[in-house]
C-alpha atoms as a PDB file:
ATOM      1  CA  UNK A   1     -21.434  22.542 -12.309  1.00  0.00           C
ATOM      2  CA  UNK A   2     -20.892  19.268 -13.933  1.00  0.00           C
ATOM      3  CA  UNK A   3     -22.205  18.773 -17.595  1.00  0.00           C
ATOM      4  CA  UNK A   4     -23.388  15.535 -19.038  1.00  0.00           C
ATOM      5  CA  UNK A   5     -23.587  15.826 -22.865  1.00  0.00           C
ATOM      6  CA  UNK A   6     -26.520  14.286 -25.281  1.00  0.00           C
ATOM      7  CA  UNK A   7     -24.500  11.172 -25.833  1.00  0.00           C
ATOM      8  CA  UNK A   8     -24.141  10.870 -22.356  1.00  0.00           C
ATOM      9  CA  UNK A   9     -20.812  11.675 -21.853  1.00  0.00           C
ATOM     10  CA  UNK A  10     -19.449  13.690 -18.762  1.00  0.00           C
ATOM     11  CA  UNK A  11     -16.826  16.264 -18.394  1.00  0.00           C
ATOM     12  CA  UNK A  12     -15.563  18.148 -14.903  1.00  0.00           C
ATOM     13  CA  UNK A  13     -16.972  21.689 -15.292  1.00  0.00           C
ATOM     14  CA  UNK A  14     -14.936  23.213 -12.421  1.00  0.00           C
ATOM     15  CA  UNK A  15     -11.606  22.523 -10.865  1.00  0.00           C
ATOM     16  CA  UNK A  16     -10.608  19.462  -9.247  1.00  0.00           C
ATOM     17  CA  UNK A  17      -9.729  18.501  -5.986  1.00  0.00           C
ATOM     18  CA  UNK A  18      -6.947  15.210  -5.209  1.00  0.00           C
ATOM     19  CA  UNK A  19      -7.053  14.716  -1.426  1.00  0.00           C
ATOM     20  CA  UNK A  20      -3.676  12.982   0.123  1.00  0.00           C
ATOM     21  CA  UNK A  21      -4.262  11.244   3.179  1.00  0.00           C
ATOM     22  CA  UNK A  22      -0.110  12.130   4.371  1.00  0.00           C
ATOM     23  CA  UNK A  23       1.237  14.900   4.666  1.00  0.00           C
ATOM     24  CA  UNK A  24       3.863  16.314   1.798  1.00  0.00           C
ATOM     25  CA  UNK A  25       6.252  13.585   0.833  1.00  0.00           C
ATOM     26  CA  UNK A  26       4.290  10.907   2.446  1.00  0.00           C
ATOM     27  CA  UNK A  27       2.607   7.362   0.732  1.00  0.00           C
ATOM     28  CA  UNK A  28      -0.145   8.882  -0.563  1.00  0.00           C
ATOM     29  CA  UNK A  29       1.359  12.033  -1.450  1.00  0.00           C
ATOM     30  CA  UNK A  30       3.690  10.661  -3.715  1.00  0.00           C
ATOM     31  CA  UNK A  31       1.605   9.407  -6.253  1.00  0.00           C
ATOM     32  CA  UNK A  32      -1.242  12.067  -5.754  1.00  0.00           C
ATOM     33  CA  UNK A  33       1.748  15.039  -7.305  1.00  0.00           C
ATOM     34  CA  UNK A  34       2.378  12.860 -10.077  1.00  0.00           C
ATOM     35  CA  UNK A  35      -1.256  11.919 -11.181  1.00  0.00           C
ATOM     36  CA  UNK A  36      -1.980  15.701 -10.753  1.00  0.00           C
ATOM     37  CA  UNK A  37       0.984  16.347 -13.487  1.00  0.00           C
ATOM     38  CA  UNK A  38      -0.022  13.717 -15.902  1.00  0.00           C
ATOM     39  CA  UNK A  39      -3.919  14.339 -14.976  1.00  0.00           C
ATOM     40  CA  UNK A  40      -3.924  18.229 -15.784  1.00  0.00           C
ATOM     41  CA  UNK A  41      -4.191  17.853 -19.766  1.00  0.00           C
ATOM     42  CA  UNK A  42      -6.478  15.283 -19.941  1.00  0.00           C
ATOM     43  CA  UNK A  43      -8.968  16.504 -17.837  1.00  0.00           C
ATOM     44  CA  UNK A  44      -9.644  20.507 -18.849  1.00  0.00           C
ATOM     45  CA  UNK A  45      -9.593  21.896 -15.641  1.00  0.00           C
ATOM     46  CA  UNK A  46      -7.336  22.546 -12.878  1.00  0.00           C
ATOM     47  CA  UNK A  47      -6.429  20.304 -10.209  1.00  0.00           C
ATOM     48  CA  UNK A  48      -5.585  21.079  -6.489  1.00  0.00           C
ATOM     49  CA  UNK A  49      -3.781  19.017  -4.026  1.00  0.00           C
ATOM     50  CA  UNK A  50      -5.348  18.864  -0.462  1.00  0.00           C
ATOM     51  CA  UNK A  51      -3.630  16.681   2.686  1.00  0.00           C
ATOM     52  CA  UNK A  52      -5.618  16.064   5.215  1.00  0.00           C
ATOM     53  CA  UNK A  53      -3.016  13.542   6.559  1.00  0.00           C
ATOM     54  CA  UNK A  54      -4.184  11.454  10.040  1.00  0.00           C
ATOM     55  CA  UNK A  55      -5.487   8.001  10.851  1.00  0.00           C
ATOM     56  CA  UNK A  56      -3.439   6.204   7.906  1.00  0.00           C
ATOM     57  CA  UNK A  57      -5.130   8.406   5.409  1.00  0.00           C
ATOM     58  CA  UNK A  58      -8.717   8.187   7.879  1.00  0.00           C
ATOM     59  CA  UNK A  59      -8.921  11.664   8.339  1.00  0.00           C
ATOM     60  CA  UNK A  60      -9.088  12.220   3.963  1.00  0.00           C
ATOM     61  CA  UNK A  61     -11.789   9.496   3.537  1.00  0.00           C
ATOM     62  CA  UNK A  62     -14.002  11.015   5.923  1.00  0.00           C
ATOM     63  CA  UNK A  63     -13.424  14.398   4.116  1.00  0.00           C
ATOM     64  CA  UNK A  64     -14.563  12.310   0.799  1.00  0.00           C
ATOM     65  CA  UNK A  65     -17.347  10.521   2.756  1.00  0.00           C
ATOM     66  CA  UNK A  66     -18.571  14.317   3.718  1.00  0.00           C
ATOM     67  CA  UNK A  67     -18.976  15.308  -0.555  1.00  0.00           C
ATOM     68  CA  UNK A  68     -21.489  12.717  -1.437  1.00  0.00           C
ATOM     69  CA  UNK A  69     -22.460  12.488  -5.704  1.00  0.00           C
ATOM     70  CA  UNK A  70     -19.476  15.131  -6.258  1.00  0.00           C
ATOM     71  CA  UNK A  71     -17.189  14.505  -8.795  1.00  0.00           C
ATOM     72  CA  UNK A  72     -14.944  16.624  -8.709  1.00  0.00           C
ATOM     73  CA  UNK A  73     -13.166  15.387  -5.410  1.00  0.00           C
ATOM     74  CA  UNK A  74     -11.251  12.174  -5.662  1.00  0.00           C
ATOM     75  CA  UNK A  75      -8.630  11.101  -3.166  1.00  0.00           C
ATOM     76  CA  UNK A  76      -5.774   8.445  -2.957  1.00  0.00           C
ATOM     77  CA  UNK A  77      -6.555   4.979  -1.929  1.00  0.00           C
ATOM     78  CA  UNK A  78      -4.132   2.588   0.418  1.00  0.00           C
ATOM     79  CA  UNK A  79      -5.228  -0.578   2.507  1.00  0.00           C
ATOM     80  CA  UNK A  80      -5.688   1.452   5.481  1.00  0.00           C
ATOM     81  CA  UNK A  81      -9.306   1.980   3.927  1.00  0.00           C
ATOM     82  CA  UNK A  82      -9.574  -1.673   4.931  1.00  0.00           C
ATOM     83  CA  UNK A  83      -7.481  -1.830   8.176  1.00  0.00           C
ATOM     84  CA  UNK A  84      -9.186   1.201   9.970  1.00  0.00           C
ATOM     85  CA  UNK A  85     -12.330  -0.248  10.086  1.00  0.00           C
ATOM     86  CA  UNK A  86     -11.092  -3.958  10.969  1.00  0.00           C
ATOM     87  CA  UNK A  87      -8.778  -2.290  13.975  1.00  0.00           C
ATOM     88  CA  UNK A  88     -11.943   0.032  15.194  1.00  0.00           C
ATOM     89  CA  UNK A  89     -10.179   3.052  13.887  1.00  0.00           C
ATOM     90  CA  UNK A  90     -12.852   4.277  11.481  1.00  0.00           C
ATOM     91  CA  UNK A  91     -16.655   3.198  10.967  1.00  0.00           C
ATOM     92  CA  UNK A  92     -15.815   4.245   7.399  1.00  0.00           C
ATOM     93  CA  UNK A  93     -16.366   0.947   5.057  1.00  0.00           C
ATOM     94  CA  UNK A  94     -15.170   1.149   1.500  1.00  0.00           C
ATOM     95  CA  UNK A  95     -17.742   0.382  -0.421  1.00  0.00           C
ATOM     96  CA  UNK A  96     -19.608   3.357   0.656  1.00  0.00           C
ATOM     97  CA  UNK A  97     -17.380   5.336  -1.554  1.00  0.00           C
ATOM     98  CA  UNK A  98     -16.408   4.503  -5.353  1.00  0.00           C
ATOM     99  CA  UNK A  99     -13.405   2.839  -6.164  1.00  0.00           C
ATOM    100  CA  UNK A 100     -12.041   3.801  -9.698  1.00  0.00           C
ATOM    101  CA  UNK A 101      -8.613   1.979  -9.843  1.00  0.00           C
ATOM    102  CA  UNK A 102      -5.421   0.327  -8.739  1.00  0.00           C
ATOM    103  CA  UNK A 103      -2.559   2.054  -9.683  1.00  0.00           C
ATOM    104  CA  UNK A 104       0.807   0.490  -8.443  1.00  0.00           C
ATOM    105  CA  UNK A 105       1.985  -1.729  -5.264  1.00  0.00           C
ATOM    106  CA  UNK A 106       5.030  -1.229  -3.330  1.00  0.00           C
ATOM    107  CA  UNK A 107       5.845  -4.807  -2.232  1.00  0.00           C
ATOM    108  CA  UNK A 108       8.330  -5.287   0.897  1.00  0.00           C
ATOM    109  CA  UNK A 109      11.351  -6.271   1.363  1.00  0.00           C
ATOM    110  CA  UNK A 110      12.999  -8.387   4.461  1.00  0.00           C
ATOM    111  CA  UNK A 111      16.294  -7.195   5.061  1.00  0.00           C
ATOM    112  CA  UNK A 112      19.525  -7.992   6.987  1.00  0.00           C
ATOM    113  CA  UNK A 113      23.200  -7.382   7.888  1.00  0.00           C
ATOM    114  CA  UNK A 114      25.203  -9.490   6.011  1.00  0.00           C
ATOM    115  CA  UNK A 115      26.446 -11.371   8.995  1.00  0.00           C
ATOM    116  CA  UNK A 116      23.544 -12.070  10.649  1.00  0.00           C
ATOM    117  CA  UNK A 117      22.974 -15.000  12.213  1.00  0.00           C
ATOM    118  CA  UNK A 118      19.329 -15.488  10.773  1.00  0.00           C
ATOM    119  CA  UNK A 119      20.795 -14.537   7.062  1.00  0.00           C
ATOM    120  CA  UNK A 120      18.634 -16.800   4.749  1.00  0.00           C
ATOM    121  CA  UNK A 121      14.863 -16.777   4.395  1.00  0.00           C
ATOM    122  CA  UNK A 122      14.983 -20.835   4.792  1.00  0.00           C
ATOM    123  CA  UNK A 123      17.072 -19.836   8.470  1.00  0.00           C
ATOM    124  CA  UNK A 124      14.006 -17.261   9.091  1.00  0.00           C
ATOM    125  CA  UNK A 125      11.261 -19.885   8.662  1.00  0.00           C
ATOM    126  CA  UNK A 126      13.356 -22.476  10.915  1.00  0.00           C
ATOM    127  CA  UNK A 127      13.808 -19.583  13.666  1.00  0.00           C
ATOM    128  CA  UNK A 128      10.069 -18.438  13.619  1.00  0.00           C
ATOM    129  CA  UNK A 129       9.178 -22.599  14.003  1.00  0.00           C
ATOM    130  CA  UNK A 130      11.536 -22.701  16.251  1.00  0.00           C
ATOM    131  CA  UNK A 131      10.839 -19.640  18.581  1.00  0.00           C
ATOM    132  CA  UNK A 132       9.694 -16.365  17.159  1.00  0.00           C
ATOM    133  CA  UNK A 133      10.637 -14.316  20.177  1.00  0.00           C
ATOM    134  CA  UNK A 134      14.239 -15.202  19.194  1.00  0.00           C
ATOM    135  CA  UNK A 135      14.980 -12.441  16.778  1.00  0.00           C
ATOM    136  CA  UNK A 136      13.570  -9.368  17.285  1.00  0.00           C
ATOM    137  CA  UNK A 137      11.906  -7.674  13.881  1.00  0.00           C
ATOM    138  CA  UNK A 138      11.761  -3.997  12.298  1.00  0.00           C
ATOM    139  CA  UNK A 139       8.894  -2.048  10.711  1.00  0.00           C
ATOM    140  CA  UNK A 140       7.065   0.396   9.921  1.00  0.00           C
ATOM    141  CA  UNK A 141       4.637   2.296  10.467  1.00  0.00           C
ATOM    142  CA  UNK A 142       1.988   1.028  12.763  1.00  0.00           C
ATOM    143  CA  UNK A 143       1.354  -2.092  14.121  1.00  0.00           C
ATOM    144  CA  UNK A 144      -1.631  -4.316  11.895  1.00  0.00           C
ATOM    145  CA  UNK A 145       0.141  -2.914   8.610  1.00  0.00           C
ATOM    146  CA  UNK A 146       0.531  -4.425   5.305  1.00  0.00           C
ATOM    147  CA  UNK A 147       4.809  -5.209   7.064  1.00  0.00           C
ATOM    148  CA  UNK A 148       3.232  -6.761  10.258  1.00  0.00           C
ATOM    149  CA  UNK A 149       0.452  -8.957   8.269  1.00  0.00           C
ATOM    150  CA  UNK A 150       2.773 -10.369   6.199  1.00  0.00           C
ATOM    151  CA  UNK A 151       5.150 -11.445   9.243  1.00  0.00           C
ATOM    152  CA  UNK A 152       2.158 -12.975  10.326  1.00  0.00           C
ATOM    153  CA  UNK A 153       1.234 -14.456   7.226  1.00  0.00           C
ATOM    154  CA  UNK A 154       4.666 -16.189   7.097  1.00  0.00           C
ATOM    155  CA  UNK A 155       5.037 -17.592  10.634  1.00  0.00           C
ATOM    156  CA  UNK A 156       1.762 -18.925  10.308  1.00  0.00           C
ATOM    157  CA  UNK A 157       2.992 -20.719   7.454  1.00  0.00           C
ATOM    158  CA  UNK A 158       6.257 -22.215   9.441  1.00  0.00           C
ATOM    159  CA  UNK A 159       4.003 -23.204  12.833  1.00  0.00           C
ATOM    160  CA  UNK A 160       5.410 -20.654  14.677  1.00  0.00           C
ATOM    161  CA  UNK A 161       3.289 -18.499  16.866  1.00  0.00           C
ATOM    162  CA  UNK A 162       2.282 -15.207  15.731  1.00  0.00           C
ATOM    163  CA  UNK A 163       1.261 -13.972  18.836  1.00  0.00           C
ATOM    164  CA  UNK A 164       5.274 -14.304  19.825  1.00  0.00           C
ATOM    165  CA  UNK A 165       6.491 -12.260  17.298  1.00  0.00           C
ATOM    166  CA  UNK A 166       9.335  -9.498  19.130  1.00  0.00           C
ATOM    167  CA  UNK A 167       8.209  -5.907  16.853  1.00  0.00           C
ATOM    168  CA  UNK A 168       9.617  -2.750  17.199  1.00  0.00           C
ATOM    169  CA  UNK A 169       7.402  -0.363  15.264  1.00  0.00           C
ATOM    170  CA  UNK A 170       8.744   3.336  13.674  1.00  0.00           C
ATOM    171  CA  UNK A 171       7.042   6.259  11.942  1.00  0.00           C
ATOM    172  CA  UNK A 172       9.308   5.793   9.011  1.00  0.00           C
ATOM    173  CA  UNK A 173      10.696   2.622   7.539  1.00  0.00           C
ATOM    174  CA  UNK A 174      14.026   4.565   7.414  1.00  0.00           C
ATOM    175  CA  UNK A 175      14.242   4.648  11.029  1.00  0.00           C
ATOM    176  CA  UNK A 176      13.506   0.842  10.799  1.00  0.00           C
ATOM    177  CA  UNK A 177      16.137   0.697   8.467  1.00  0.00           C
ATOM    178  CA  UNK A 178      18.467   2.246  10.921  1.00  0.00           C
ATOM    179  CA  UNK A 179      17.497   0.044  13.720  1.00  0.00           C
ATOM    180  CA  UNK A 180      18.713  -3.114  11.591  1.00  0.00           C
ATOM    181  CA  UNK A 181      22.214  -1.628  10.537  1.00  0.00           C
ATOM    182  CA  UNK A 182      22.854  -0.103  14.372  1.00  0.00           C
ATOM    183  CA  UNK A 183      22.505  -3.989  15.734  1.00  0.00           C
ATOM    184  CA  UNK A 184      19.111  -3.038  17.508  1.00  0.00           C
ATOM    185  CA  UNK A 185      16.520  -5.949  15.505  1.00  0.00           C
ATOM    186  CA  UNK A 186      17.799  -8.491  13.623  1.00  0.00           C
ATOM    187  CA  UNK A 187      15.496  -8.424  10.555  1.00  0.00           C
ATOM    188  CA  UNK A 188      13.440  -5.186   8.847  1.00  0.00           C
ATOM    189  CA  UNK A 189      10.238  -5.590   6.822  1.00  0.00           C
ATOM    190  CA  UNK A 190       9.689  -2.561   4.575  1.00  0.00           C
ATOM    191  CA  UNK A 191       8.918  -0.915   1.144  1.00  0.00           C
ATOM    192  CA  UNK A 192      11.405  -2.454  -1.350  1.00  0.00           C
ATOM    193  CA  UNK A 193      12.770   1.546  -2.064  1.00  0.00           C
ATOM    194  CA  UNK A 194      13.323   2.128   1.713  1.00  0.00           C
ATOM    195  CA  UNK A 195      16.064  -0.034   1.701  1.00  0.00           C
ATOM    196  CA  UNK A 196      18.132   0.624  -2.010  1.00  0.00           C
ATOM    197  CA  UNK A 197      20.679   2.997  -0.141  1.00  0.00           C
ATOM    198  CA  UNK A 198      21.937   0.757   2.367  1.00  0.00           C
ATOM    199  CA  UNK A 199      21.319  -2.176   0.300  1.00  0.00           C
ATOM    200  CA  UNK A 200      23.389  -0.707  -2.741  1.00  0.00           C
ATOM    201  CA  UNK A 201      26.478   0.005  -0.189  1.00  0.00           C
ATOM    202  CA  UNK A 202      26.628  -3.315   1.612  1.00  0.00           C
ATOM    203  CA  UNK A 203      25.216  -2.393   5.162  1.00  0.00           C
ATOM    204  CA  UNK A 204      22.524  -4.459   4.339  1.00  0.00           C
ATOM    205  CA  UNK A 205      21.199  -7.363   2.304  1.00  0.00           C
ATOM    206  CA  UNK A 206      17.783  -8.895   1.203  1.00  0.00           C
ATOM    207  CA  UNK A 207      16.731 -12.369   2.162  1.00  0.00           C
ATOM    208  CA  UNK A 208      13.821 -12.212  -0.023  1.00  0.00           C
ATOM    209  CA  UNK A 209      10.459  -9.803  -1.423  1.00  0.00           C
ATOM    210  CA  UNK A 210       7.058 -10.230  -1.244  1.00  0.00           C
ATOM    211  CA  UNK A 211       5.923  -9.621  -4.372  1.00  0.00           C
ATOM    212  CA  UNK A 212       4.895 -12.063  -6.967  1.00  0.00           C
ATOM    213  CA  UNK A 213       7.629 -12.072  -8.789  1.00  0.00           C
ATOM    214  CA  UNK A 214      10.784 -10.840  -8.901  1.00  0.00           C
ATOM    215  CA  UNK A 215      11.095  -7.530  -9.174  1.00  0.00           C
ATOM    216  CA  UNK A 216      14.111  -5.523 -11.131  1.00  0.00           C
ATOM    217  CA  UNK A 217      17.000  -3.069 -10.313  1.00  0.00           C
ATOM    218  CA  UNK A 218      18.822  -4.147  -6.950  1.00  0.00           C
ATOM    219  CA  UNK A 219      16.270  -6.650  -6.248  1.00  0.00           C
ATOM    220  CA  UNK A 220      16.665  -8.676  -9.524  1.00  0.00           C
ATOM    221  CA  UNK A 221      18.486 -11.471  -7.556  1.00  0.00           C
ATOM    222  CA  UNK A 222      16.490 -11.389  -4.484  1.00  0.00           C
ATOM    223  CA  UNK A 223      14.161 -14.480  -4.419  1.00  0.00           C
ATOM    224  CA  UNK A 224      10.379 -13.963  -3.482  1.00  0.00           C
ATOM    225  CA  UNK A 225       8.433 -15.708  -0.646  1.00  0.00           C
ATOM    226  CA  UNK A 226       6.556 -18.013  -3.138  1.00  0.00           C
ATOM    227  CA  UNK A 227      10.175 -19.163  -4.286  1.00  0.00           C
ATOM    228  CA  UNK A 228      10.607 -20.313  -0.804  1.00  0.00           C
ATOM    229  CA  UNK A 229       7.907 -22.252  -0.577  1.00  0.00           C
ATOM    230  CA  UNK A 230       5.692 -19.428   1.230  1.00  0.00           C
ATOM    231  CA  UNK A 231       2.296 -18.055  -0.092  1.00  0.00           C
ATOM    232  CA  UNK A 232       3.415 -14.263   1.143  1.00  0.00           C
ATOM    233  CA  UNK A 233       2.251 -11.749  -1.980  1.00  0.00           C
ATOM    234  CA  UNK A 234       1.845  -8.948  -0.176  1.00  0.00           C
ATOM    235  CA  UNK A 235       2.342  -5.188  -0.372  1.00  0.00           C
ATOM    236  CA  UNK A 236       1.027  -1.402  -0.121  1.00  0.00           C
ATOM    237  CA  UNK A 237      -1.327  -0.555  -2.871  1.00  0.00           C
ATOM    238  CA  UNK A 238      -2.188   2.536  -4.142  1.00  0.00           C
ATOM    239  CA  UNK A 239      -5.366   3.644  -6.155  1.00  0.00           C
ATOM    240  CA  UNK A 240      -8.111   6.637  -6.701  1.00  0.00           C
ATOM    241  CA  UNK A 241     -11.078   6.004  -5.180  1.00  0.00           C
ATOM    242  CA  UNK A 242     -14.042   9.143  -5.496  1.00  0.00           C
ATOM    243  CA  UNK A 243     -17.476   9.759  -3.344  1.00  0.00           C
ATOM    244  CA  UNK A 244     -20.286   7.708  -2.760  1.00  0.00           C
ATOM    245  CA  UNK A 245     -22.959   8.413  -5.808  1.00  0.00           C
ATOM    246  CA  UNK A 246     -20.996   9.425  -8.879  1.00  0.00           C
ATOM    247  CA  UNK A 247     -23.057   8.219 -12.097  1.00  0.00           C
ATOM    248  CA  UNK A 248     -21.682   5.570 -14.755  1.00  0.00           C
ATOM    249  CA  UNK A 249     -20.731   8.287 -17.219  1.00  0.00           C
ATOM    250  CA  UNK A 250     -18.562  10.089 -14.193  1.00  0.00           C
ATOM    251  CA  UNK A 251     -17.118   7.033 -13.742  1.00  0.00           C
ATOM    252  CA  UNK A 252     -16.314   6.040 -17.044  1.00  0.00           C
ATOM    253  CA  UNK A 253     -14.495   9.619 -17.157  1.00  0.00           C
ATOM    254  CA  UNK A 254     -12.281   9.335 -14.621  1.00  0.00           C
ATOM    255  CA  UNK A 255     -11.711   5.350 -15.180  1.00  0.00           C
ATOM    256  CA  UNK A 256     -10.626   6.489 -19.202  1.00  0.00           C
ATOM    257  CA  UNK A 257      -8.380   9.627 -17.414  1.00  0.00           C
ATOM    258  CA  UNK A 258      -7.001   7.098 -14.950  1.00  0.00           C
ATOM    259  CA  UNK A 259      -6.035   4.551 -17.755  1.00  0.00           C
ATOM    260  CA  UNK A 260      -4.570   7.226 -20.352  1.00  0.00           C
ATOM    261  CA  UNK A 261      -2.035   8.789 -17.252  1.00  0.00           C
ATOM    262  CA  UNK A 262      -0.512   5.662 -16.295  1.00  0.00           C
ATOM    263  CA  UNK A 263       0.025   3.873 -20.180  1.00  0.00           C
ATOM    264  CA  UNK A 264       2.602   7.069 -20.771  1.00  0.00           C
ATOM    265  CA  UNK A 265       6.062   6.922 -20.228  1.00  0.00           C
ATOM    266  CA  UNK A 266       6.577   9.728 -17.264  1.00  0.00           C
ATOM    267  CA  UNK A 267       4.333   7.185 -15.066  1.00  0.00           C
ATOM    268  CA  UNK A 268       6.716   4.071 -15.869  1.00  0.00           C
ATOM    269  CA  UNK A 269       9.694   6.088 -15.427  1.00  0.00           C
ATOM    270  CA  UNK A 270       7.612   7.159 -12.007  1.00  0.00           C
ATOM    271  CA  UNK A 271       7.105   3.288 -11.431  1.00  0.00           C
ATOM    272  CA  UNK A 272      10.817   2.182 -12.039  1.00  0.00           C
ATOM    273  CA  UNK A 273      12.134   5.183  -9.804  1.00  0.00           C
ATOM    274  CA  UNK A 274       9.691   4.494  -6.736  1.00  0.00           C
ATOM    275  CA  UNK A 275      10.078   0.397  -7.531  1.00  0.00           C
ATOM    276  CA  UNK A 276       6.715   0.756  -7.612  1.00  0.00           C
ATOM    277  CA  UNK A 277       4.816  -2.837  -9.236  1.00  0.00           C
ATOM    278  CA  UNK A 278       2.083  -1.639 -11.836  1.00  0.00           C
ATOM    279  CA  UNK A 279      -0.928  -3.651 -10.418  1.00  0.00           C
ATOM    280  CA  UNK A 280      -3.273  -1.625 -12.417  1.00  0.00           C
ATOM    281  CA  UNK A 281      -6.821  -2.114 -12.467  1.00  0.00           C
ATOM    282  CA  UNK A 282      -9.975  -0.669 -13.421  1.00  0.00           C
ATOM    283  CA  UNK A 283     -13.183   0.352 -11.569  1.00  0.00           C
ATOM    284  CA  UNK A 284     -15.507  -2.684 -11.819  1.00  0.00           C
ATOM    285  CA  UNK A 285     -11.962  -5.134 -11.612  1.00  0.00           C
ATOM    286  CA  UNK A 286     -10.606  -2.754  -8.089  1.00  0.00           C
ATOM    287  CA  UNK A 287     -14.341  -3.356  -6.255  1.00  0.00           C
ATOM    288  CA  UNK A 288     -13.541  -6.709  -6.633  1.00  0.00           C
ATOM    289  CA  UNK A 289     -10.230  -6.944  -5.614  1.00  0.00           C
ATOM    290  CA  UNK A 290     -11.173  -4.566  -2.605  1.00  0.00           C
ATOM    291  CA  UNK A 291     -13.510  -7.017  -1.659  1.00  0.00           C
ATOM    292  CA  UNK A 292     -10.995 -10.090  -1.978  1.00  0.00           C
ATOM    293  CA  UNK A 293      -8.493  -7.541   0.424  1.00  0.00           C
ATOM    294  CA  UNK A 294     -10.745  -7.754   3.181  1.00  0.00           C
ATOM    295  CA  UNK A 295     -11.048 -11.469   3.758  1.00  0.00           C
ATOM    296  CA  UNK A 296      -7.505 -11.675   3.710  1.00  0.00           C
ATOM    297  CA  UNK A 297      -6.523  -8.541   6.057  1.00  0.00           C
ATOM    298  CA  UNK A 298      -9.736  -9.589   8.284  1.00  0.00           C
ATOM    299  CA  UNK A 299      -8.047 -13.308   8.745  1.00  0.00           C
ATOM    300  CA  UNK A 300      -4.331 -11.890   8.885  1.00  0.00           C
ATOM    301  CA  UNK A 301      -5.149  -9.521  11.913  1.00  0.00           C
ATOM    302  CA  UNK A 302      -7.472 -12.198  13.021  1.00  0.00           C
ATOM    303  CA  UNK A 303      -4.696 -14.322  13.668  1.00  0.00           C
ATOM    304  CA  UNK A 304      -2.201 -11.501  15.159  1.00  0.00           C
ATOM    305  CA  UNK A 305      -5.206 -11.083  17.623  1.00  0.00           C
ATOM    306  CA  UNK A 306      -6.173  -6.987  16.769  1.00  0.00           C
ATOM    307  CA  UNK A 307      -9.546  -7.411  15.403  1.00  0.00           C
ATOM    308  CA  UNK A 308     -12.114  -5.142  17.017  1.00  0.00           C
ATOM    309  CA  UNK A 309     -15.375  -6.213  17.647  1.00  0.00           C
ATOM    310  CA  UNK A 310     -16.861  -4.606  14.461  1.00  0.00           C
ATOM    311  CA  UNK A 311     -14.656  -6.323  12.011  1.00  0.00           C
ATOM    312  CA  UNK A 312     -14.825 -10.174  13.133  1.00  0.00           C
END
């Protein structure tokens, strides 16, 4: 039973549970295994690990949805909160939950073979003016995705119709990888660390990232969109978000646990191994930001023509 102390102050009184929205391995599991590791000291009690992977990380909301005021169950939190409901996947809107933060962002990455015709991101934004349908495009892992908004987001920007885009969509960005260095699409849009093998031997190169500025190790040379003249900061975000009706002093716990596990040193040696982006922000600051998310997936999928009824 949670216990709320005479200055008002709450502690977890039983063990925790982190829900994972993939299964072991996957986006959200990732970061959910480390939190649990830096979590476990801070916060007095155990702490499980539960995937309930499906629907994007659909399937793990709705479990978090079903636990109303408990705060012991928090799960990981990835724009698919935001996409479900705009693509009539889920019903499930955000803010019936309760964000607490913003952990990291994995930006993407457009890569090429280094003799491809279409090698330069200035040659990319004359092609998609030109003709989009005229080079044929990699990603992963669902079409409406952080990879295929940002496509969007940049051919809308050179007058070229988004509607025209040529996609071939994967389960994994490293079969998307694949597909660019076999000669079967011309171009891949993916997680900057889905690429660092093939981009480290040679089989590939970068054209340019999508974060908002650039970002270090292999990728320290690769321009970003903005350099290009494009507004294109984009990426997969990751945060904790817990059930609908936790009190202030529940969320000022986990906001202060949240905070003290990602200044240490094992989460930005986590960060520089994942080329992960710390985008950290608090509770009050990630409501906010959710909020700003929407508009700009709503008009991005707008535009590719995938909004369901519900979202528009």
């Amino acid at each position: 039973m949670a216990e709320t102390t005479r200055a008002g102050a709450w502690r977890p009184q039983r063990e925790i549970e982190l829900v994972a929205g993939t299964p072991a391995g996957g986006g959200q599991d990732r970061p959910a295994r480390v939190l649990i590791d830096l979590l476990k000291d801070l916060v007095g009690v155990p702490i499980k690990l539960t995937n309930i992977p499906g629907r994007g990380g659909g399937n793990a909301w709705d479990y978090l949805a079903g636990h109303p005021d408990d705060p012991h169950i928090l799960a990981i939190n990835s724009p698919t909160i935001i996409t479900n409901r705009l693509l009539g996947e889920s019903t499930l809107d955000y803010a019936a939950l309760t964000p607490l933060a913003n952990l990291y962002t994995e930006y993407l990455v457009f890569v090429v073979r280094p003799n491809a015709a279409v090698a330069s991101a200035q040659q990319l934004l004359t092609q998609l003016t030109k003709g989009p349908a005229g080079i044929r495009i990699a990603f992963a892992t669902a079409i409406g995705n952080m990879n295929h908004m940002a496509l969007a987001k940049i051919t809308k920007q050179a007058g070229g119709d988004v509607t025209a885009l040529r996609v071939d969509v994967f389960d994994s960005a490293r079969y998307a990888v694949a597909h660019v260095v076999d000669g079967q699409a011309d171009l891949a849009v993916i997680t900057a660390t889905s690429a660092v093998p093939e981009l480290d031997s040679g089989v590939l190169r970068a054209m340019a990232v999508s974060a908002p500025a650039r970002m270090a190790g292999p990728f320290a040379q690769v321009p970003t969109w903005g350099e290009n003249g494009i507004d294109c900061v984009i990426g997969t975000w990751r945060g904790a978000i817990g059930a609908s009706g936790m009190t202030p002093p529940q969320i000022a716990f986990w906001e202060n646990a949240l905070l003290t596990a990602v200044r240490g040193d094992a989460w930005r040696a986590e960060l520089a191994r994942h080329h992960w982006v710390d985008t950290y922000l608090g509770a009050a600051a990630t409501r906010d930001f959710l909020d700003v998310e929407l508009g700009t997936m709503r008009s991005a999928l707008g535009a590719l023509g995938l909004l369901a009824e519900a979202g528009r």
